[in-house]
C-alpha atoms as a PDB file:
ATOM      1  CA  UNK A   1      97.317  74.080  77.314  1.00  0.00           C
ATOM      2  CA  UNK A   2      95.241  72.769  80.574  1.00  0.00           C
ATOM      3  CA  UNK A   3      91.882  75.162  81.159  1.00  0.00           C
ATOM      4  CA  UNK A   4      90.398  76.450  84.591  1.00  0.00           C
ATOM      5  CA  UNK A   5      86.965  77.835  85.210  1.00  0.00           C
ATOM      6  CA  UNK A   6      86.998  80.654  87.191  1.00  0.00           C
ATOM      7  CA  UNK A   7      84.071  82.863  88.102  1.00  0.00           C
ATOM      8  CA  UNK A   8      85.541  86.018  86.906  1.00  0.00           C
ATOM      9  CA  UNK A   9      87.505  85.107  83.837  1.00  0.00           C
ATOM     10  CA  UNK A  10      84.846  82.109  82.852  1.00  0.00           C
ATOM     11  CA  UNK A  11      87.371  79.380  81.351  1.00  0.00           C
ATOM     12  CA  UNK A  12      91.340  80.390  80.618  1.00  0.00           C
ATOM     13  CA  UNK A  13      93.559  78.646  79.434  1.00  0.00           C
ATOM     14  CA  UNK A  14      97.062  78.351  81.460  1.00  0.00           C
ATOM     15  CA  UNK A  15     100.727  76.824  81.486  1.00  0.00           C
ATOM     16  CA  UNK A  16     101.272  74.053  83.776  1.00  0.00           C
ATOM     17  CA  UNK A  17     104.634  75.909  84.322  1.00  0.00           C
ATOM     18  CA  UNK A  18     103.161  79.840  84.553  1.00  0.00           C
ATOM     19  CA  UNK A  19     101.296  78.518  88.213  1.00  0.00           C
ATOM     20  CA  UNK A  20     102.517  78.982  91.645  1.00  0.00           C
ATOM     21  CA  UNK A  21     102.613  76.120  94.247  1.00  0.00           C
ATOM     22  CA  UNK A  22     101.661  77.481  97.969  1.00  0.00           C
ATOM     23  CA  UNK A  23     103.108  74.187  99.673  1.00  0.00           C
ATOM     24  CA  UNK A  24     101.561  75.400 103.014  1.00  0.00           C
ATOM     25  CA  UNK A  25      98.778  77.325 101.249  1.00  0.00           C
ATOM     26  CA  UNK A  26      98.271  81.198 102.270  1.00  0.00           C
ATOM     27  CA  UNK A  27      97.325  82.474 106.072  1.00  0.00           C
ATOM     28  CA  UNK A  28      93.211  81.772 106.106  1.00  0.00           C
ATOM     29  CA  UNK A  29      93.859  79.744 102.772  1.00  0.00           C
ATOM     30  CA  UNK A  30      95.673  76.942 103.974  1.00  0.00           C
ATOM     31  CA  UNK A  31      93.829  74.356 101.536  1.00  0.00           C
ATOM     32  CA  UNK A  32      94.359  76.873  98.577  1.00  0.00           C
ATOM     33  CA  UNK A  33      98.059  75.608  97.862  1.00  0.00           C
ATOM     34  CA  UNK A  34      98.055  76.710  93.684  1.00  0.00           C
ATOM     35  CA  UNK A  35      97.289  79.867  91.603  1.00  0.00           C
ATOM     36  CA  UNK A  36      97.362  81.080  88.170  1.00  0.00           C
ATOM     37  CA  UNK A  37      98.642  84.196  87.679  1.00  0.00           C
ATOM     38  CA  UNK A  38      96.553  86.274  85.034  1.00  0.00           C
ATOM     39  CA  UNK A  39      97.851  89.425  83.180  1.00  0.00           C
ATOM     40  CA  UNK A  40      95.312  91.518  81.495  1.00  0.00           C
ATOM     41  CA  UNK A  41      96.882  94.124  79.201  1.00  0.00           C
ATOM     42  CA  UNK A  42      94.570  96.380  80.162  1.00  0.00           C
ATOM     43  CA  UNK A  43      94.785  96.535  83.958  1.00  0.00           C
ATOM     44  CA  UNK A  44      98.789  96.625  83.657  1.00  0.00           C
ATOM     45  CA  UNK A  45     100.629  96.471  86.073  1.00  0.00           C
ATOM     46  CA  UNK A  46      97.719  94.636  87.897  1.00  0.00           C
ATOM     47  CA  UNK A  47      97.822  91.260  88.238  1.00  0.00           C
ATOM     48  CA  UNK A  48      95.355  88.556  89.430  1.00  0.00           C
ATOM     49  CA  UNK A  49      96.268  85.519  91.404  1.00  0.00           C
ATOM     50  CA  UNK A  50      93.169  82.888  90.317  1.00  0.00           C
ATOM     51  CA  UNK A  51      93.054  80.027  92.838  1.00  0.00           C
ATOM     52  CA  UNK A  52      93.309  76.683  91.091  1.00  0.00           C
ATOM     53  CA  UNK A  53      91.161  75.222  93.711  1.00  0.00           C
ATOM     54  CA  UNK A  54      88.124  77.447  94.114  1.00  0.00           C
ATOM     55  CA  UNK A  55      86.640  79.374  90.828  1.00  0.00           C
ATOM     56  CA  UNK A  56      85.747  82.292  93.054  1.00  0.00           C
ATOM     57  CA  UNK A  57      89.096  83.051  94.819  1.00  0.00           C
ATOM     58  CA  UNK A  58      90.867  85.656  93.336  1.00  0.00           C
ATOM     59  CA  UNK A  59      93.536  88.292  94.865  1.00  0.00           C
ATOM     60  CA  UNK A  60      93.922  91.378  93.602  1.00  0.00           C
ATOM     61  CA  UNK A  61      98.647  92.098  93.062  1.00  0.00           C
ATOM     62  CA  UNK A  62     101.336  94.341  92.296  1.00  0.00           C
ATOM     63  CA  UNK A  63     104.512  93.639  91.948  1.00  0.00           C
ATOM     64  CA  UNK A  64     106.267  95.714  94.974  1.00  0.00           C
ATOM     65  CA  UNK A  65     108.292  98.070  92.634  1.00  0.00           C
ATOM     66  CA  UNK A  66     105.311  99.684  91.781  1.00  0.00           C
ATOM     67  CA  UNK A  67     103.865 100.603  95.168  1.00  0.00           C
ATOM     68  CA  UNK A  68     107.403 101.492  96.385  1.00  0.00           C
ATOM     69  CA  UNK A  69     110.516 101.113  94.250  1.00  0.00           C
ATOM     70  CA  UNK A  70     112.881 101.259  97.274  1.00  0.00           C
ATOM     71  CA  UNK A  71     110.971  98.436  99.485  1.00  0.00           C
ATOM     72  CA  UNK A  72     114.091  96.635 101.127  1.00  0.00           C
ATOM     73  CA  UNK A  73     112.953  92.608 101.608  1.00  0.00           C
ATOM     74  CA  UNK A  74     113.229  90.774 104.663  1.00  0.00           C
ATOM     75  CA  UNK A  75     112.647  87.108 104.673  1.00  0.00           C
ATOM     76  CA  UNK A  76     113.186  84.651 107.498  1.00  0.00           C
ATOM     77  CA  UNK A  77     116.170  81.848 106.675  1.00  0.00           C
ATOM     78  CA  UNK A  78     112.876  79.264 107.368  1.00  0.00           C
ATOM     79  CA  UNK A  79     110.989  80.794 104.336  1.00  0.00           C
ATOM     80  CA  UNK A  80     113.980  80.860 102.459  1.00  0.00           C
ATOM     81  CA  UNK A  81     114.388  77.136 103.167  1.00  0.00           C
ATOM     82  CA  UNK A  82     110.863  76.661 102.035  1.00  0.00           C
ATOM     83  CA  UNK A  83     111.393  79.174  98.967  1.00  0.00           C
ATOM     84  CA  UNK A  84     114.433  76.332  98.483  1.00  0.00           C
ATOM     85  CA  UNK A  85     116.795  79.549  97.765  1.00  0.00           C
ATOM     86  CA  UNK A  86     120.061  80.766  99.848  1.00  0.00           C
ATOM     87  CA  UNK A  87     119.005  81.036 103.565  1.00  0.00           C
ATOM     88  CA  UNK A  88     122.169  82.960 104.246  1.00  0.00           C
ATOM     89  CA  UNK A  89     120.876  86.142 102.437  1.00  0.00           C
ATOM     90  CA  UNK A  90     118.287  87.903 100.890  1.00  0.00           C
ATOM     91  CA  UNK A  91     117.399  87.017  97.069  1.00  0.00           C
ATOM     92  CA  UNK A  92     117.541  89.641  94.361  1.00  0.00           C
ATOM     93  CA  UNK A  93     114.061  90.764  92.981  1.00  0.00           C
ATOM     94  CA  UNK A  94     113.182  90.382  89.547  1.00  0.00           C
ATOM     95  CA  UNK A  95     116.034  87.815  88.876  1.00  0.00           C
ATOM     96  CA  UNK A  96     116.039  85.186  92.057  1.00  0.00           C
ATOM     97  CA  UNK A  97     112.280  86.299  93.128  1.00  0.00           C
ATOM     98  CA  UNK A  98     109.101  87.968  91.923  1.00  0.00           C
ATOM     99  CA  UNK A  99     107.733  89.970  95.052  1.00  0.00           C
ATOM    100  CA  UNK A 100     104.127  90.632  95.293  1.00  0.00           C
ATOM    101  CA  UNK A 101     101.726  92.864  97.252  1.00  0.00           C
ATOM    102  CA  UNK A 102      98.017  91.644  98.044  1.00  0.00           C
ATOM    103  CA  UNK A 103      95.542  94.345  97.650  1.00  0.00           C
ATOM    104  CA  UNK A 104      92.657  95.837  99.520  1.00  0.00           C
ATOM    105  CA  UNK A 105      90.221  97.586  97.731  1.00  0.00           C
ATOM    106  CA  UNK A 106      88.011  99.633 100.480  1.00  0.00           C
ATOM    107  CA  UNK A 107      84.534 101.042  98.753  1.00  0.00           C
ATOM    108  CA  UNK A 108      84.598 105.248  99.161  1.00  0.00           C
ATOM    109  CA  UNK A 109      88.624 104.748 100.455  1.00  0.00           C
ATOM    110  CA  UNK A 110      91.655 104.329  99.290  1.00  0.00           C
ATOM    111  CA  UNK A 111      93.340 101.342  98.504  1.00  0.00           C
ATOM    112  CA  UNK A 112      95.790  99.403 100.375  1.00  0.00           C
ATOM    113  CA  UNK A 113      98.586  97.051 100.226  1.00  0.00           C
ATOM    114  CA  UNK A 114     100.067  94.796 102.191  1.00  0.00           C
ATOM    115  CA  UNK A 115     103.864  95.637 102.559  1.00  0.00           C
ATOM    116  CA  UNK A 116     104.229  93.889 106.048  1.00  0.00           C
ATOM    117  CA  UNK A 117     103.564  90.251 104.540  1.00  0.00           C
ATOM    118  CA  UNK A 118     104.182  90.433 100.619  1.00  0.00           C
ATOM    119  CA  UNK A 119     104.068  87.258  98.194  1.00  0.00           C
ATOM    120  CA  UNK A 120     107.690  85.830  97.415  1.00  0.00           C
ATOM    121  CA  UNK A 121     107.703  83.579  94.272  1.00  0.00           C
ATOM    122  CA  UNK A 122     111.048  81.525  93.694  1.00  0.00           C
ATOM    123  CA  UNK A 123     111.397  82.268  89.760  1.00  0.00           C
ATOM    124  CA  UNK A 124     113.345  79.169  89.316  1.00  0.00           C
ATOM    125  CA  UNK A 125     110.783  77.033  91.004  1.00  0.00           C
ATOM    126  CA  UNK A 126     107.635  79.134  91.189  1.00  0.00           C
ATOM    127  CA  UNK A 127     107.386  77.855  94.666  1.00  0.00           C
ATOM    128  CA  UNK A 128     105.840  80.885  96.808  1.00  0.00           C
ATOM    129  CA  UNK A 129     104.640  82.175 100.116  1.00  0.00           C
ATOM    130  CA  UNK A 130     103.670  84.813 101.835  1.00  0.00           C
ATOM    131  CA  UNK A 131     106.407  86.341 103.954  1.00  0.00           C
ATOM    132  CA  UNK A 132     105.689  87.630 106.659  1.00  0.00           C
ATOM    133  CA  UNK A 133     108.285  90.464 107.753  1.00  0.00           C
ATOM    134  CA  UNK A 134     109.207  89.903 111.528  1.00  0.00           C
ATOM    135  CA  UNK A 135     109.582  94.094 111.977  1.00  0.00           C
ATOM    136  CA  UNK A 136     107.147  96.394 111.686  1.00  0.00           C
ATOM    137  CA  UNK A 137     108.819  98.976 109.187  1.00  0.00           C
ATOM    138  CA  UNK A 138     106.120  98.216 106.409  1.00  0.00           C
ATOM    139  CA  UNK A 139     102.236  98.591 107.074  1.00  0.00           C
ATOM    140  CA  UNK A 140      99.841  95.824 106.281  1.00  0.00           C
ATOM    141  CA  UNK A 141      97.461  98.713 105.118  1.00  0.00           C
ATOM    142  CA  UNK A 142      99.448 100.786 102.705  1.00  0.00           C
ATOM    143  CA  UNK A 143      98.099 103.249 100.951  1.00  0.00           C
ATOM    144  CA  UNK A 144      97.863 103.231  97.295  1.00  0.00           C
ATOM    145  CA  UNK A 145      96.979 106.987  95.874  1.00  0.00           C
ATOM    146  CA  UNK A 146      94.200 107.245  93.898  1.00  0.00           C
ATOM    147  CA  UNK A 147      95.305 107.886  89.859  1.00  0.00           C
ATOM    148  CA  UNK A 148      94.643 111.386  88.253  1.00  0.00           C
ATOM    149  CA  UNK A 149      91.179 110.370  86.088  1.00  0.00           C
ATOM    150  CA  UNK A 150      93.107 110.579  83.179  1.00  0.00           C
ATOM    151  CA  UNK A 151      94.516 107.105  83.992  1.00  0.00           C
ATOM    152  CA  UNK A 152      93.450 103.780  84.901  1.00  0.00           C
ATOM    153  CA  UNK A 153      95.256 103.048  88.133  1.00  0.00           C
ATOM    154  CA  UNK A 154      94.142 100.335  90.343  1.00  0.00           C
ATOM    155  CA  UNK A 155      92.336 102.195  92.778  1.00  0.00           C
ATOM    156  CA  UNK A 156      90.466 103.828  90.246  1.00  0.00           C
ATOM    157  CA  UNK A 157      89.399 100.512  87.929  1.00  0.00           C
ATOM    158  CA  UNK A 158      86.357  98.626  88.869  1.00  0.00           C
ATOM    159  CA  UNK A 159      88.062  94.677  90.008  1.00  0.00           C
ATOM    160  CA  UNK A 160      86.759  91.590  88.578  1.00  0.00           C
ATOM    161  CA  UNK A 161      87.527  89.746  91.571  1.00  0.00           C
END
């Protein structure tokens, strides 16, 4: 297995075939073109996107079925093209595509997500982007309840990164 430092993890160890290649990099990341995905059992369903690139960079994810089960996707044929998947209709999530939200975690506030321009990972290819929806029926700032104390949701864990 190939290693990466990263400033919150220290050194982890990945699979070549676990990353995801950003071909045109993400909007104010265009040099940052490949991340590691990291899973920690204990901040399920969390999940951390490491940048390959730069040991600091780290987003904060969720898949969208947890921050709303009924989100209906909307990517443009041209990121389709680019996802290399069917440009005549929309992939199926879970088996064609892994659909991700980018958090915002706002000190004293809730949290956010961004539903208006989600991360779309080709499953087959682990190529991925970030789409960004050409309507306005999803917020870029979506609110994320906080979790009852009893639980560890994501607004209510401290973030490594």
């Amino acid at each position: 297995m190939a290693q990466i430092e990263t400033e919150y993890f220290g050194n982890i160890s990945y699979r070549e075939d676990s990353v995801f290649d950003f071909p045109a990099g993400l909007p104010a990341f265009v040099n940052e073109k490949r991340f590691v995905p990291i899973e920690s059992p204990q901040h399920s369903p969390l999940l951390f996107l490491q940048s390959m690139a730069r040991p600091s960079l780290c987003f904060l994810a969720l898949p969208i079925q947890v921050v709303d089960r009924d989100y209906r996707l909307a990517v443009s044929r041209e990121d389709l093209i680019a996802l290399e998947l069917a440009p005549d209709r929309q992939p199926e999530l879970a088996s064609e595509v892994a659909v991700l939200v980018l958090l915002s975690i706002h000190d004293g506030l809730l949290s956010t997500a961004n539903l208006m321009a989600p991360i779309v990972v080709n499953l087959k290819t682990r190529r991925a982007l970030q789409a960004i929806r050409q309507d306005s029926v999803y917020s870029h700032q979506h609110p994320i309840p906080r979790a009852p104390s009893s639980q560890a949701g994501p607004a209510r864990m401290e973030q490594p990164c």
